[in-house]
Structures are given as C-alpha cells and as structure tokens.
C-alpha atoms as a PDB file:
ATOM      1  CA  UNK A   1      55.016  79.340 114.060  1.00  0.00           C
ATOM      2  CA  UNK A   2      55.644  75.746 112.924  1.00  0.00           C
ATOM      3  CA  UNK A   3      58.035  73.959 112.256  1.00  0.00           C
ATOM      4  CA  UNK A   4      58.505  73.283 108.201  1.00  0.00           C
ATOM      5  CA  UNK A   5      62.126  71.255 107.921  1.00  0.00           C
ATOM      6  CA  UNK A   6      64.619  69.124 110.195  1.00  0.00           C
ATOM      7  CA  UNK A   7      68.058  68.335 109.121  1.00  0.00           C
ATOM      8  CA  UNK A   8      70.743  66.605 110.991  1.00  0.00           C
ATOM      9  CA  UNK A   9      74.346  65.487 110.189  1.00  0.00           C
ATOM     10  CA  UNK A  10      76.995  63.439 111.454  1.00  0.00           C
ATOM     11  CA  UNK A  11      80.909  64.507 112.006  1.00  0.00           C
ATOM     12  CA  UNK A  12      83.024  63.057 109.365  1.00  0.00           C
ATOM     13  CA  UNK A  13      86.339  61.857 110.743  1.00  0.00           C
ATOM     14  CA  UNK A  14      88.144  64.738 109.552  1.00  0.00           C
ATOM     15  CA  UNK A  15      85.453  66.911 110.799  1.00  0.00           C
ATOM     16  CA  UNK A  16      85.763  65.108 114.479  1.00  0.00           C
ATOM     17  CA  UNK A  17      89.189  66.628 114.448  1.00  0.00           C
ATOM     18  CA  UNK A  18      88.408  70.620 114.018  1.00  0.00           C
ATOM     19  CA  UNK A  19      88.815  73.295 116.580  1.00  0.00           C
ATOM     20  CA  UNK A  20      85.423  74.397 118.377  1.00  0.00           C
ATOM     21  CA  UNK A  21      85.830  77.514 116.110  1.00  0.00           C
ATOM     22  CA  UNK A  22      85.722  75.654 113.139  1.00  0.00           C
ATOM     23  CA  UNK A  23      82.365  73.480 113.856  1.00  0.00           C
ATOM     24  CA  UNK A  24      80.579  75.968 115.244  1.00  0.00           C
ATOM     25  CA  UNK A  25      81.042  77.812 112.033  1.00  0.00           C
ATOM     26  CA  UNK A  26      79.900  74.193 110.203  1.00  0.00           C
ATOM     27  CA  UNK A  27      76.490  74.973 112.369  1.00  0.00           C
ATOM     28  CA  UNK A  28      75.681  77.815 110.070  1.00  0.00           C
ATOM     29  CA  UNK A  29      76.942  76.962 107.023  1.00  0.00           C
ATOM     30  CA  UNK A  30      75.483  73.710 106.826  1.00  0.00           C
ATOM     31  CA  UNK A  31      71.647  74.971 106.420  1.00  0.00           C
ATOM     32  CA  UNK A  32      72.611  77.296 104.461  1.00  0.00           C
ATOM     33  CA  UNK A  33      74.006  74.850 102.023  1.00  0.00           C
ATOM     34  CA  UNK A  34      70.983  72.071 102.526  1.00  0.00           C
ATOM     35  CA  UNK A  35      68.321  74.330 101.999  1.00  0.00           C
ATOM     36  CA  UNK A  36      66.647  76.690  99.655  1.00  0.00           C
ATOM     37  CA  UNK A  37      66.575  79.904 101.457  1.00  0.00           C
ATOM     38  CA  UNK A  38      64.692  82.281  99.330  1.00  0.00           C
ATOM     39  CA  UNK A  39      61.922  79.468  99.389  1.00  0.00           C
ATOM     40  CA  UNK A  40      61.911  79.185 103.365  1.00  0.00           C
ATOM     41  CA  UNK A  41      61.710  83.213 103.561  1.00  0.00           C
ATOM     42  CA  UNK A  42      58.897  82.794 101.515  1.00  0.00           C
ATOM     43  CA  UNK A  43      57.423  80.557 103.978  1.00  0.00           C
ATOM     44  CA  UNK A  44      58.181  82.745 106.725  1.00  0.00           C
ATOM     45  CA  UNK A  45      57.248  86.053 105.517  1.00  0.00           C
ATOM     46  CA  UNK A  46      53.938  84.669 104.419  1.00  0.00           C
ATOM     47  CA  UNK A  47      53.965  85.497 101.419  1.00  0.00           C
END
C-alpha cells in the first residue's frame, strides 16, 4: 500500500475552543469533506 494524499489543517480560533468531543469528530469529517471519496475507493479497490 502507498500512500496517495496528505492533508493537514490548522485550529481556527473558534475551533481552539471546542470540547475534545467536538474535534475529534472534526478528525473525520474533515477528509471526508477535502477529498473525493468514490475516486480514492477507486484507488484502493484497484479498480
């Protein structure tokens, strides 16, 4: 397996402010809003 994409982002100052709850649920939406999923399956699934 290789790696195909990095992404990183910085807190806001509102963000710097939310409950541990709350950012650990900005860890998975976050991808999931920067990248093209069906297109990474693709990738993955080898097709």
């Amino acid at each position: 397996k290789y790696v195909i994409a990095f992404a990183s982002k910085s807190n806001k100052n509102v963000e710097s402010n939310y409950s541990s709850y709350d950012k650990e649920t900005l860890v998975i939406v976050c991808p999931l809003l920067t990248f093209d999923l069906t297109y990474m399956t693709t990738i993955y699934n080898g097709d």
